[in-house]
PDB file of N, CA and C in Angstrom:
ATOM      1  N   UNK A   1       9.567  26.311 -20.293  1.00  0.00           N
ATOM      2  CA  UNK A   1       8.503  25.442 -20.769  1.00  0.00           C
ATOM      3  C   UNK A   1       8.320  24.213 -19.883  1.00  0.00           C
ATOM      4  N   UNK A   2       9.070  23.830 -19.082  1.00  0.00           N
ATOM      5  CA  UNK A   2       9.145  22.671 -18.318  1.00  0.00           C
ATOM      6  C   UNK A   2       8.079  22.827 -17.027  1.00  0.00           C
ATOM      7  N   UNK A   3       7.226  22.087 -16.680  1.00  0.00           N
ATOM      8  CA  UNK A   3       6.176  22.056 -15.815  1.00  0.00           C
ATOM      9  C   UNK A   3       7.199  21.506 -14.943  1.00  0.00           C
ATOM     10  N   UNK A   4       7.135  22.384 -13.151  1.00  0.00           N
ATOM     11  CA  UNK A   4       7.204  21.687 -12.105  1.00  0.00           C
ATOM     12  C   UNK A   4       6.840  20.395 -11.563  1.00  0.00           C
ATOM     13  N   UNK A   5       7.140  19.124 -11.193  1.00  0.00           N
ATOM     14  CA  UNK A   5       6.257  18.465 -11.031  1.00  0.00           C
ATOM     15  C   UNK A   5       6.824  17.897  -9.150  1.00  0.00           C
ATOM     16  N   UNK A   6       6.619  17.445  -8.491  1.00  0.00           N
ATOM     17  CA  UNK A   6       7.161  17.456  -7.455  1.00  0.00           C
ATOM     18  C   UNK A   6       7.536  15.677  -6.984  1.00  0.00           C
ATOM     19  N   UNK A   7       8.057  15.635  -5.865  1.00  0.00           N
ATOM     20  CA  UNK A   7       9.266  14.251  -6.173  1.00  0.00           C
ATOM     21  C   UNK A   7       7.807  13.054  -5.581  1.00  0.00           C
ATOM     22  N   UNK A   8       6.621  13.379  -4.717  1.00  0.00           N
ATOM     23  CA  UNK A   8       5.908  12.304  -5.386  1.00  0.00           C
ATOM     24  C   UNK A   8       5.905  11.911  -6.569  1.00  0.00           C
ATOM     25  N   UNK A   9       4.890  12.760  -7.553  1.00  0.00           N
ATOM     26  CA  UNK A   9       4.994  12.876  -8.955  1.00  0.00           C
ATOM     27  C   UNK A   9       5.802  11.725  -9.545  1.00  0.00           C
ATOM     28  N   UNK A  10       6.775  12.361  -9.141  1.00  0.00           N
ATOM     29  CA  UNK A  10       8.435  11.406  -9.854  1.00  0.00           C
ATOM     30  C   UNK A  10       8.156   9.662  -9.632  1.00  0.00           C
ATOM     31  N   UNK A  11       7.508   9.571  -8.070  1.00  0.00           N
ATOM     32  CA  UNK A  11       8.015   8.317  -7.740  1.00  0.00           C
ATOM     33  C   UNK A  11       6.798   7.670  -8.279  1.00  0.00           C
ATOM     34  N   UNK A  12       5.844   7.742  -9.010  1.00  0.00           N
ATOM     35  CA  UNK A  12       4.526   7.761  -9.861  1.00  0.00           C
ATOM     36  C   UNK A  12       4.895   6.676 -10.495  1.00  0.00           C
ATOM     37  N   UNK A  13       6.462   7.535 -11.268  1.00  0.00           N
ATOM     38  CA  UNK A  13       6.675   6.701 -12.879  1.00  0.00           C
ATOM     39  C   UNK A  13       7.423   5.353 -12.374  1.00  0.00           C
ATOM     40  N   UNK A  14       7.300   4.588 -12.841  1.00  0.00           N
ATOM     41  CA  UNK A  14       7.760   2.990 -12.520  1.00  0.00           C
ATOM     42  C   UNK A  14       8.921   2.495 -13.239  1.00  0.00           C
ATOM     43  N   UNK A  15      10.462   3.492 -13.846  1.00  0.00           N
ATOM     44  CA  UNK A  15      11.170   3.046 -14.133  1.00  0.00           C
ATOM     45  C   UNK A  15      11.407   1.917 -14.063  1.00  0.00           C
ATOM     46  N   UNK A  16      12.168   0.840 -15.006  1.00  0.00           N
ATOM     47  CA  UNK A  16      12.402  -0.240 -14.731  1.00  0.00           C
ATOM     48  C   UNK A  16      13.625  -0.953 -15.770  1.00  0.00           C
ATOM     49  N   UNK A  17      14.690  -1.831 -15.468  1.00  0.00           N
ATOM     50  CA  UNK A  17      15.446  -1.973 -16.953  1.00  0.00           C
ATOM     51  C   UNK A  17      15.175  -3.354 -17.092  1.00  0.00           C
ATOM     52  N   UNK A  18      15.556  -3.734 -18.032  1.00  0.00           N
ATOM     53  CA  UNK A  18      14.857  -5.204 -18.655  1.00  0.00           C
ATOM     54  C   UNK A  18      15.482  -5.475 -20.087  1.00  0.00           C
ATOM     55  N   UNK A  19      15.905  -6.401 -20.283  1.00  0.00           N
ATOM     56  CA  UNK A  19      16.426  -6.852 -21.517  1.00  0.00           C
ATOM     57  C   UNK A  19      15.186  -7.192 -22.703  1.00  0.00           C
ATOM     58  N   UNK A  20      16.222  -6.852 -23.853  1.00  0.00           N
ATOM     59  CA  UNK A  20      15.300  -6.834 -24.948  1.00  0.00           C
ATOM     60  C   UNK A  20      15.602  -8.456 -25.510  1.00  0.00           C
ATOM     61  N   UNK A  21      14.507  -9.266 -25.784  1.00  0.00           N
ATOM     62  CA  UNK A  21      14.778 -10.755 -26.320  1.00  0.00           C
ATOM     63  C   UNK A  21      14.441 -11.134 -27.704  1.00  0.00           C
ATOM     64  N   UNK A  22      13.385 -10.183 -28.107  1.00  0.00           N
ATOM     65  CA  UNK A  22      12.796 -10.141 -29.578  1.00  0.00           C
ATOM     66  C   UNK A  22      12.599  -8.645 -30.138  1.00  0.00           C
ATOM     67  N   UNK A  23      12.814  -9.099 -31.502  1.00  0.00           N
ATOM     68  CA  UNK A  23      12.865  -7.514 -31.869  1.00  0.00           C
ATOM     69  C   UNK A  23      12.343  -8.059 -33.788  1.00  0.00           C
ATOM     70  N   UNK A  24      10.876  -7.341 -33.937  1.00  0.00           N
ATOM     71  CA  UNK A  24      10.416  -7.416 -35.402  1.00  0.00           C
ATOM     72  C   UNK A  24       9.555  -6.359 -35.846  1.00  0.00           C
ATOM     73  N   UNK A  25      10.150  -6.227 -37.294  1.00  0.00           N
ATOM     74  CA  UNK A  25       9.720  -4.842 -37.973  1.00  0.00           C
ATOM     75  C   UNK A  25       8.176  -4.811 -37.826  1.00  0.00           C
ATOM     76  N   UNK A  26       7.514  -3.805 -37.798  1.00  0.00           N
ATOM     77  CA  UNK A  26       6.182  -3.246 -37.366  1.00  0.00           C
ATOM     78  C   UNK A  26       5.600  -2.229 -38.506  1.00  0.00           C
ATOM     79  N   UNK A  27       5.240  -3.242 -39.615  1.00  0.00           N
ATOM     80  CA  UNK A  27       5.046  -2.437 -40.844  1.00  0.00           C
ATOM     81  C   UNK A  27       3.948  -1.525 -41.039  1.00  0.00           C
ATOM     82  N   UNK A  28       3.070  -2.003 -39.957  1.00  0.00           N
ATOM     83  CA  UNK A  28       1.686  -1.007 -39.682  1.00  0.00           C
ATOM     84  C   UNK A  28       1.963   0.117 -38.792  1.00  0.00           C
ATOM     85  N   UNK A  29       2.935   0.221 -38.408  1.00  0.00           N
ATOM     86  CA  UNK A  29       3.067   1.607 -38.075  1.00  0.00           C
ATOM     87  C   UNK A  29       3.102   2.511 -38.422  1.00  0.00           C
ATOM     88  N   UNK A  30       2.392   4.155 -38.452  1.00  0.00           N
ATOM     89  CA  UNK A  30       2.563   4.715 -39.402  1.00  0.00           C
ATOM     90  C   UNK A  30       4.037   5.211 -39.315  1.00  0.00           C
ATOM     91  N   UNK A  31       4.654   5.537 -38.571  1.00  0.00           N
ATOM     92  CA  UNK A  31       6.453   5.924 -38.708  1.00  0.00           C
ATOM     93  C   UNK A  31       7.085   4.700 -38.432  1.00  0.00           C
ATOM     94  N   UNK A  32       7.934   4.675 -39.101  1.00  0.00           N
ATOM     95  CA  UNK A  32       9.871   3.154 -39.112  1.00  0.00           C
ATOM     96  C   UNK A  32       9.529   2.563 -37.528  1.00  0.00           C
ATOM     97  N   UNK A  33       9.297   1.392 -37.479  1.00  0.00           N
ATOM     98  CA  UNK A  33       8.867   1.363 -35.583  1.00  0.00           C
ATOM     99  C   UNK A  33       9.510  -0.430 -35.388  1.00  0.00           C
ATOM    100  N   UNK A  34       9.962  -0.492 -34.548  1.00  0.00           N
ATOM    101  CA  UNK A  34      10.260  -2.228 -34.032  1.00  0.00           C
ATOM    102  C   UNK A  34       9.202  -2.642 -33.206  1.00  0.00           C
ATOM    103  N   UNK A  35       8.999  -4.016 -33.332  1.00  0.00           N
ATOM    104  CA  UNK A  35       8.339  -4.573 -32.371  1.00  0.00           C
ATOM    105  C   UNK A  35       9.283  -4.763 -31.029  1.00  0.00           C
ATOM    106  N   UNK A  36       9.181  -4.766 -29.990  1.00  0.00           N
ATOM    107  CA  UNK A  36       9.782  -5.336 -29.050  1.00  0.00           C
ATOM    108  C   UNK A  36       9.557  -6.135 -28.507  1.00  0.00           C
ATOM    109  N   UNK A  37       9.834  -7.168 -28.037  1.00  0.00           N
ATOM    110  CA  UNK A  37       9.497  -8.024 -26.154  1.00  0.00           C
ATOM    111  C   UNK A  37      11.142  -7.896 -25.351  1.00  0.00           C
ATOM    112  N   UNK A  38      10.376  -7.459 -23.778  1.00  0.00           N
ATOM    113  CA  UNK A  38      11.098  -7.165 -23.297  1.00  0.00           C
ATOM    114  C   UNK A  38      11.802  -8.110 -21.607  1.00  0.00           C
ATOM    115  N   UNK A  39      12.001  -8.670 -21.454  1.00  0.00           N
ATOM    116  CA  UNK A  39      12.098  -9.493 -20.003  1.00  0.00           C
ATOM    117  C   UNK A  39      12.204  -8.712 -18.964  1.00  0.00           C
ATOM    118  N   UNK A  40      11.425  -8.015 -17.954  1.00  0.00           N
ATOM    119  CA  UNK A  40      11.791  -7.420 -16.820  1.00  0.00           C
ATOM    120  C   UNK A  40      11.718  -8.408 -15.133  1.00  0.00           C
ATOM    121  N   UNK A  41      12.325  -9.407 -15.739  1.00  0.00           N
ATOM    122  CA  UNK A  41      12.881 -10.249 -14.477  1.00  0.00           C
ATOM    123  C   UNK A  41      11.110 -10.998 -13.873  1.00  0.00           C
ATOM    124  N   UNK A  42      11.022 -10.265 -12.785  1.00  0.00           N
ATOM    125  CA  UNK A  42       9.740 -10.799 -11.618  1.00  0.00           C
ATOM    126  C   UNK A  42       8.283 -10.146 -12.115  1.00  0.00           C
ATOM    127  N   UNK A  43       8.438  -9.072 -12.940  1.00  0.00           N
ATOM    128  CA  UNK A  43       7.751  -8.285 -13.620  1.00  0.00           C
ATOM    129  C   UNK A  43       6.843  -9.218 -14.847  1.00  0.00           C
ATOM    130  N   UNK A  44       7.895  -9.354 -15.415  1.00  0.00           N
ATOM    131  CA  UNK A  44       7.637 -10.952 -16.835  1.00  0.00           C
ATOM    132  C   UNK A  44       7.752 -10.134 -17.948  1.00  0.00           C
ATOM    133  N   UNK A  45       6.998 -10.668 -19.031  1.00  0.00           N
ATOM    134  CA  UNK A  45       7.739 -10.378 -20.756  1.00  0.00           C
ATOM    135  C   UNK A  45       6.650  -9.208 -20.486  1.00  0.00           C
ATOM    136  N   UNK A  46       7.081  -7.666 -21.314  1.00  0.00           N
ATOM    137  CA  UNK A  46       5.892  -7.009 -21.958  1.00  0.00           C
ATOM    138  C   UNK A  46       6.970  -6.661 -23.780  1.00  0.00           C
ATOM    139  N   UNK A  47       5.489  -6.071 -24.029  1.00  0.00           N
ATOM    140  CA  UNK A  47       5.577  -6.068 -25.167  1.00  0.00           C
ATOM    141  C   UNK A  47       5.704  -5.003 -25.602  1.00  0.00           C
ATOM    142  N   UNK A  48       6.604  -3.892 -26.835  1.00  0.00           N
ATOM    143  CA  UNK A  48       6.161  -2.445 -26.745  1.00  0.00           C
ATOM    144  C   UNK A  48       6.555  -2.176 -28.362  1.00  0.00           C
ATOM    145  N   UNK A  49       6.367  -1.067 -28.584  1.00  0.00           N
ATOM    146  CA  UNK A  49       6.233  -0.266 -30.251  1.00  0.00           C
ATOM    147  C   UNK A  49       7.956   0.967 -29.995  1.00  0.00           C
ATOM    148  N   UNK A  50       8.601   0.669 -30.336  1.00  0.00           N
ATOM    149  CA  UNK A  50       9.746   1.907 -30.661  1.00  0.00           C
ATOM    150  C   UNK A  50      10.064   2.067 -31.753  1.00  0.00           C
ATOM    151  N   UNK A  51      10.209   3.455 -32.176  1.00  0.00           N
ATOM    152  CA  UNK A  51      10.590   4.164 -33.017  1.00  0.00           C
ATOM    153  C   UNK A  51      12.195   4.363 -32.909  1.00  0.00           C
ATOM    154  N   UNK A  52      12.798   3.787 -33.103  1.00  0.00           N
ATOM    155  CA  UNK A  52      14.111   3.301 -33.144  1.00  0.00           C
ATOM    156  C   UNK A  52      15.087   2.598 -34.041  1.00  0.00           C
ATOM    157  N   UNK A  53      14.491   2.946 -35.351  1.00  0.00           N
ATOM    158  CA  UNK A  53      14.971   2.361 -36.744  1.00  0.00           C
ATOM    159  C   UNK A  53      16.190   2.625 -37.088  1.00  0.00           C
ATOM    160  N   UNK A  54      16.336   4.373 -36.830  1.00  0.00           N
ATOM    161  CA  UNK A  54      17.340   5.003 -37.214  1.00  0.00           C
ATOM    162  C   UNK A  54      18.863   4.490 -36.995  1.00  0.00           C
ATOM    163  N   UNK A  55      19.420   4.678 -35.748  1.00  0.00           N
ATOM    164  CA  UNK A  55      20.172   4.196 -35.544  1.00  0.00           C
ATOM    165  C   UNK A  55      20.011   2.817 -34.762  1.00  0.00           C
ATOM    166  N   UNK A  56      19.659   1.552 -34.780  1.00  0.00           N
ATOM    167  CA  UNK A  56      19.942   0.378 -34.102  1.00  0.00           C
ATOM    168  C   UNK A  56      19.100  -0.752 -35.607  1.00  0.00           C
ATOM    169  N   UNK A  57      20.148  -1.617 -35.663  1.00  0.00           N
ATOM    170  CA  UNK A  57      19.433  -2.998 -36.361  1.00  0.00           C
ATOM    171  C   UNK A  57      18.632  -4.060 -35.286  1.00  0.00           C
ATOM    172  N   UNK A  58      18.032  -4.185 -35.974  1.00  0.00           N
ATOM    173  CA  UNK A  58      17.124  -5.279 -34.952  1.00  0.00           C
ATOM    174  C   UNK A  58      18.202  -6.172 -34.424  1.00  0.00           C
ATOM    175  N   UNK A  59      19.318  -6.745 -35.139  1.00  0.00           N
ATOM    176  CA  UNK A  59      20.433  -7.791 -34.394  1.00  0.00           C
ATOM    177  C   UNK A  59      21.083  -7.400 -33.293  1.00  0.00           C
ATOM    178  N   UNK A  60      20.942  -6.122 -33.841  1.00  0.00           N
ATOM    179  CA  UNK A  60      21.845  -5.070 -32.270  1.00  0.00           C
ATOM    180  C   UNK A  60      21.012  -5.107 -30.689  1.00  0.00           C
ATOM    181  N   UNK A  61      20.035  -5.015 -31.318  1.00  0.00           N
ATOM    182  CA  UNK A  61      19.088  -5.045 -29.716  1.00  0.00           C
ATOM    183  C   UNK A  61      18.734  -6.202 -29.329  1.00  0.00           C
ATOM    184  N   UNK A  62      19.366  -7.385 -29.963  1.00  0.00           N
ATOM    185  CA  UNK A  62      18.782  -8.404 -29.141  1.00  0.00           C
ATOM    186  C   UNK A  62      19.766  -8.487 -27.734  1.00  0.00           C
ATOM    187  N   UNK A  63      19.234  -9.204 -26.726  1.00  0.00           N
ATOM    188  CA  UNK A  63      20.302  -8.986 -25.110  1.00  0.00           C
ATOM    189  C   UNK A  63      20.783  -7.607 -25.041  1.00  0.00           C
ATOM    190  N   UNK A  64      19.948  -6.327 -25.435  1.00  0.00           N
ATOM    191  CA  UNK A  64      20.210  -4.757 -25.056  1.00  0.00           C
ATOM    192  C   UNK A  64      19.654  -4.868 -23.700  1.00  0.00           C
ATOM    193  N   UNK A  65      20.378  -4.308 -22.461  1.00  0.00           N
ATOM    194  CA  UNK A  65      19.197  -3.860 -21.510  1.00  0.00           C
ATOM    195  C   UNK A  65      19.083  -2.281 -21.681  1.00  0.00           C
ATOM    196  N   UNK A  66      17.853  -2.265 -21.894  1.00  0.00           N
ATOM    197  CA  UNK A  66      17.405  -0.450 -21.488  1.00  0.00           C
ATOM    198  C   UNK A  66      16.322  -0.409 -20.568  1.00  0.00           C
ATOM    199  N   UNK A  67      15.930   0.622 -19.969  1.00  0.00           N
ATOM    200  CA  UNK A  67      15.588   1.210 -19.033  1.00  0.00           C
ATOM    201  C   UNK A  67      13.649   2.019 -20.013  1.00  0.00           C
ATOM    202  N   UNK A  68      13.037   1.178 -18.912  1.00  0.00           N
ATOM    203  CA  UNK A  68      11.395   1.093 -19.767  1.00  0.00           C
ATOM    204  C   UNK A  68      10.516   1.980 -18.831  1.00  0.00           C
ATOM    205  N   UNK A  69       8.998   2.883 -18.550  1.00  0.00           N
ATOM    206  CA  UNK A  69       8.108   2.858 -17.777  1.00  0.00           C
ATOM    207  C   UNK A  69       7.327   1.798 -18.010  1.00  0.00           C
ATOM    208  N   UNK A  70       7.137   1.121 -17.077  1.00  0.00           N
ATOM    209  CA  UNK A  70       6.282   0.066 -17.131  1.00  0.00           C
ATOM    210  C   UNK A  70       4.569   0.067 -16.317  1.00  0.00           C
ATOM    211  N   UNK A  71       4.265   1.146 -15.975  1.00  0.00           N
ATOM    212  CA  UNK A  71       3.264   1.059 -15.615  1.00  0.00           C
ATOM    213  C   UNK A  71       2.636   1.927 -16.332  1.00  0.00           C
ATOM    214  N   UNK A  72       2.595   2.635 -17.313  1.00  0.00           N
ATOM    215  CA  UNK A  72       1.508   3.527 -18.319  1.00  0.00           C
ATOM    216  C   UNK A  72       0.716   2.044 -18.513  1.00  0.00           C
ATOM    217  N   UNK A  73      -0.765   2.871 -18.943  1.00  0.00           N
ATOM    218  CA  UNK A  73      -2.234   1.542 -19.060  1.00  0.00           C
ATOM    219  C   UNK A  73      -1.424   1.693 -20.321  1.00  0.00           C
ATOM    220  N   UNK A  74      -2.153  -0.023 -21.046  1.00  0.00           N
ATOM    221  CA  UNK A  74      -1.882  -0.374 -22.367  1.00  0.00           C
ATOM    222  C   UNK A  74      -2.569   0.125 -23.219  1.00  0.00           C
ATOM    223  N   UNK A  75      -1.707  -0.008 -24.644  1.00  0.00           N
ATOM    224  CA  UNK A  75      -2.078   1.036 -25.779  1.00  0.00           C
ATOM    225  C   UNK A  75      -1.874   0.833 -26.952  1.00  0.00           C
ATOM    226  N   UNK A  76      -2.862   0.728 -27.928  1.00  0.00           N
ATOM    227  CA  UNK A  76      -3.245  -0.339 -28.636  1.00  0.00           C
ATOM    228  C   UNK A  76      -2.640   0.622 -29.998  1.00  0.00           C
ATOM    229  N   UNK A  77      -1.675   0.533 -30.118  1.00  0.00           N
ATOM    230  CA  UNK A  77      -0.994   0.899 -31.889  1.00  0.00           C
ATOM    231  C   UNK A  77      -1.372   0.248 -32.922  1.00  0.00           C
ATOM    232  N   UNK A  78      -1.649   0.237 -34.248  1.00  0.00           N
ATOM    233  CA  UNK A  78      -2.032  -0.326 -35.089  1.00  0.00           C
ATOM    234  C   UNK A  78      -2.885  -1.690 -34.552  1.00  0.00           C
ATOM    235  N   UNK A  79      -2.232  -2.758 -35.232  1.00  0.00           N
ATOM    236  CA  UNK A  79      -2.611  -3.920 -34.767  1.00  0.00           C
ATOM    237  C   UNK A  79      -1.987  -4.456 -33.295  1.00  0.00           C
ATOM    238  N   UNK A  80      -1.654  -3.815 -32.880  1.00  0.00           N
ATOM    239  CA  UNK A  80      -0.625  -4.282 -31.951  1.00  0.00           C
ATOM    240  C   UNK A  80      -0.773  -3.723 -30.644  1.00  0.00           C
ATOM    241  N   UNK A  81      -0.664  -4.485 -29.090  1.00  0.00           N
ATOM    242  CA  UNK A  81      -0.722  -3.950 -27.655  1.00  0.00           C
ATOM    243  C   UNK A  81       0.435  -3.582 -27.004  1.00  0.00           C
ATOM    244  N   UNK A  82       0.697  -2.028 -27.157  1.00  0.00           N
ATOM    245  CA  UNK A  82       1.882  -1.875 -26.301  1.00  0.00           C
ATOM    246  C   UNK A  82       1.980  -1.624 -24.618  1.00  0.00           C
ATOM    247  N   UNK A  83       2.398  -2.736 -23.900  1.00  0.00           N
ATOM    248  CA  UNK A  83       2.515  -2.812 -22.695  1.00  0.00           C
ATOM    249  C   UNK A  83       3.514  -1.712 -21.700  1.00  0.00           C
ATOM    250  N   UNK A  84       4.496  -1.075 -22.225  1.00  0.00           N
ATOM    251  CA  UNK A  84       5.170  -0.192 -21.709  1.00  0.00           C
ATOM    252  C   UNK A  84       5.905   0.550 -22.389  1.00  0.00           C
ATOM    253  N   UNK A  85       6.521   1.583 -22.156  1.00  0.00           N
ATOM    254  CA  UNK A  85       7.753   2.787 -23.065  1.00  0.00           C
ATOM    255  C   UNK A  85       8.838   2.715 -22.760  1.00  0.00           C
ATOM    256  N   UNK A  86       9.547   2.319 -23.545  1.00  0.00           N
ATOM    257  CA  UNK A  86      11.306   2.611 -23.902  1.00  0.00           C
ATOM    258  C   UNK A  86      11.258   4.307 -23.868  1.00  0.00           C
ATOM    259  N   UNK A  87      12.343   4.214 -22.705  1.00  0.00           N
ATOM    260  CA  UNK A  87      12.764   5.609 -22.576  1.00  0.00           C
ATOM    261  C   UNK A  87      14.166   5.884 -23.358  1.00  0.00           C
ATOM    262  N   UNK A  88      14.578   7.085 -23.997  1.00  0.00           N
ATOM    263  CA  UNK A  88      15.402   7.482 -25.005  1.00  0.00           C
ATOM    264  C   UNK A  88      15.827   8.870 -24.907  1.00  0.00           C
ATOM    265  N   UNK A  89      16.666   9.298 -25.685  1.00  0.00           N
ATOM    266  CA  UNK A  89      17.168  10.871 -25.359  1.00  0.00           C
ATOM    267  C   UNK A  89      16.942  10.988 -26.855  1.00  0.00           C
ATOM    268  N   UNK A  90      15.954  11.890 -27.720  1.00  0.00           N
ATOM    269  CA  UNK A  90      15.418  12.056 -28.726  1.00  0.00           C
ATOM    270  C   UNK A  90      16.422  13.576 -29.226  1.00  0.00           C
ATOM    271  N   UNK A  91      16.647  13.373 -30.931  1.00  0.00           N
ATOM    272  CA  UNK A  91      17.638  14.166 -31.231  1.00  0.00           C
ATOM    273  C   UNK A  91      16.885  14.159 -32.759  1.00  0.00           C
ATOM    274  N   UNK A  92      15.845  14.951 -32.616  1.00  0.00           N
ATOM    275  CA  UNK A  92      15.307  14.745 -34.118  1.00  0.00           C
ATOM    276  C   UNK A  92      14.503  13.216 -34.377  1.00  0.00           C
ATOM    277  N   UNK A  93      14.867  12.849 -35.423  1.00  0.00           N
ATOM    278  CA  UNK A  93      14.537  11.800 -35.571  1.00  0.00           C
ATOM    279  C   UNK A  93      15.193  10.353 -34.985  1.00  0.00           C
ATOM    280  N   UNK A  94      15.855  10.895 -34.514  1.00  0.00           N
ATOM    281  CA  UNK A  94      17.418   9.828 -33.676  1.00  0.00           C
ATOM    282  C   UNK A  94      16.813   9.538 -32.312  1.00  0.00           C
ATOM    283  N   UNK A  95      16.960   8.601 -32.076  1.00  0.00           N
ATOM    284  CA  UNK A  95      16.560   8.469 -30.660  1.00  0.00           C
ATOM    285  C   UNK A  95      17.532   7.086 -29.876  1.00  0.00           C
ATOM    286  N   UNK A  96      18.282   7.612 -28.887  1.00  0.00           N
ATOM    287  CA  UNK A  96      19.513   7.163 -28.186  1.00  0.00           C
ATOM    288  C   UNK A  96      18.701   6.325 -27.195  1.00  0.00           C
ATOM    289  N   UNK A  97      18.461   4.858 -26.949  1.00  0.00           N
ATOM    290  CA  UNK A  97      18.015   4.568 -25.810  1.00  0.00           C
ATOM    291  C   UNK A  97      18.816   4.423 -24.118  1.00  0.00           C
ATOM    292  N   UNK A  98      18.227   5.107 -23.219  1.00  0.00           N
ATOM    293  CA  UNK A  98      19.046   4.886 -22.115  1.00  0.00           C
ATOM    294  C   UNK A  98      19.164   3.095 -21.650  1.00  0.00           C
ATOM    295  N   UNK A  99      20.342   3.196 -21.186  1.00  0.00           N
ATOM    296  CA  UNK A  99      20.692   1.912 -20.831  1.00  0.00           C
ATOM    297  C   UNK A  99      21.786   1.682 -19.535  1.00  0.00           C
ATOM    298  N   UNK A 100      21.590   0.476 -18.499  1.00  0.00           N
ATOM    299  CA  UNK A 100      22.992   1.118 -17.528  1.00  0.00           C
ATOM    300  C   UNK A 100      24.317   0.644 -17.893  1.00  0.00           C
ATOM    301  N   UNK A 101      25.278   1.347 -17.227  1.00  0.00           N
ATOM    302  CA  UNK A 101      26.790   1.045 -17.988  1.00  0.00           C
ATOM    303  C   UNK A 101      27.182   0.073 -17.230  1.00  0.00           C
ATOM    304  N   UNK A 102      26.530  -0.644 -16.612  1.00  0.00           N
ATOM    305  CA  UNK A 102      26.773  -2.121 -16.237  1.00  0.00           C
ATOM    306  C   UNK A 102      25.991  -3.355 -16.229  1.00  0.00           C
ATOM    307  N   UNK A 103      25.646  -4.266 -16.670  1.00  0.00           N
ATOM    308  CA  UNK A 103      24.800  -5.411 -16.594  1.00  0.00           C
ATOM    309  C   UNK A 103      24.347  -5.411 -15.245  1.00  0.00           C
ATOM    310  N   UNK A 104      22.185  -5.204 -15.139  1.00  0.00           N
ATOM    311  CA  UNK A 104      21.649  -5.539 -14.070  1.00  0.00           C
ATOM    312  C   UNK A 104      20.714  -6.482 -14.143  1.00  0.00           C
ATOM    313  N   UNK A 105      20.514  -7.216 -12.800  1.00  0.00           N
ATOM    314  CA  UNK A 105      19.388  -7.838 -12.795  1.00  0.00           C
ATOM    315  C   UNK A 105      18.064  -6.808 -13.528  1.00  0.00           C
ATOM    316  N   UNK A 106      17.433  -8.198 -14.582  1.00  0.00           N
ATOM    317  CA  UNK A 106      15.846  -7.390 -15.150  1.00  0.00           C
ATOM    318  C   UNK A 106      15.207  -7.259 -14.119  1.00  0.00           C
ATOM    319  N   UNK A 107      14.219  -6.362 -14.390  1.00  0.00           N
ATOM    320  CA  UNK A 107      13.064  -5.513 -13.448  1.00  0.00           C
ATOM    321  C   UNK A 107      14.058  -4.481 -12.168  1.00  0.00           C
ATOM    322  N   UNK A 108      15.269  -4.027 -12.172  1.00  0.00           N
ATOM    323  CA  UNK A 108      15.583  -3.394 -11.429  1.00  0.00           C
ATOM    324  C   UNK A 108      15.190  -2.229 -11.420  1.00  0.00           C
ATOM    325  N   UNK A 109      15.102  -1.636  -9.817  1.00  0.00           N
ATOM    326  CA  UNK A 109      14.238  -0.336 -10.480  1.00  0.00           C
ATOM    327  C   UNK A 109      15.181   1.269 -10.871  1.00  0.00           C
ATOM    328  N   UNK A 110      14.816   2.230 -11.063  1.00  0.00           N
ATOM    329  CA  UNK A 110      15.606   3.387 -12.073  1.00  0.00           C
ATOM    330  C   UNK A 110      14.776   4.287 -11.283  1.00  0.00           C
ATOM    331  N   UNK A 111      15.730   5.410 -10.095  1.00  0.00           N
ATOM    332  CA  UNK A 111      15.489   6.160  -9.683  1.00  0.00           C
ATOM    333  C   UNK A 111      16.217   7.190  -9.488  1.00  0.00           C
TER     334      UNK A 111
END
């Protein structure tokens, strides 16, 4: 089922990791969703929608760094503008966010 895609393609997506600084419930969502803001260093704050209720409390993700695409155009969820995607390893309704196993400078890039 997996489409070929080739290593331009790849270098398309704009990985990036960035710490999480705010984190508030997003009641207009139609599924369990956090607000985010995120710091990606030289990049600056964006803003995004995750579905990430399950396992993480909002206290937990504050100073999380995970690993975002930051260049998808913006996308307007409920009331709300999401500036980029938290990337995750999805397990049902569970969703694990990737993160690196060492503290990096924000906006580093993920290749």
């Amino acid at each position: 089922m997996n489409q070929a895609i080739t290593f331009e393609d790849f270098t398309k997506v704009d990985l990036r990791v960035g710490t999480i600084l705010e984190v508030h419930n997003f009641p207009k969502a139609r599924k369990p969703a956090y607000q985010l803001t995120i710091d990606f260093g030289d990049l600056g704050m964006k803003k995004t929608s995750a579905q990430i209720t399950t396992l993480y409390k909002k206290e937990d993700l504050i100073q999380k760094q995970i690993v975002a695409v930051v260049n998808f155009p913006k996308k307007q969820i409920a009331n709300f503008m999401s500036e980029c995607l938290v990337v995750g390893a999805v397990d049902g309704k569970d969703v694990v966010l990737l993160n690196p196993e060492h503290k990096v400078k924000n906006g580093t890039t993920v290749s």
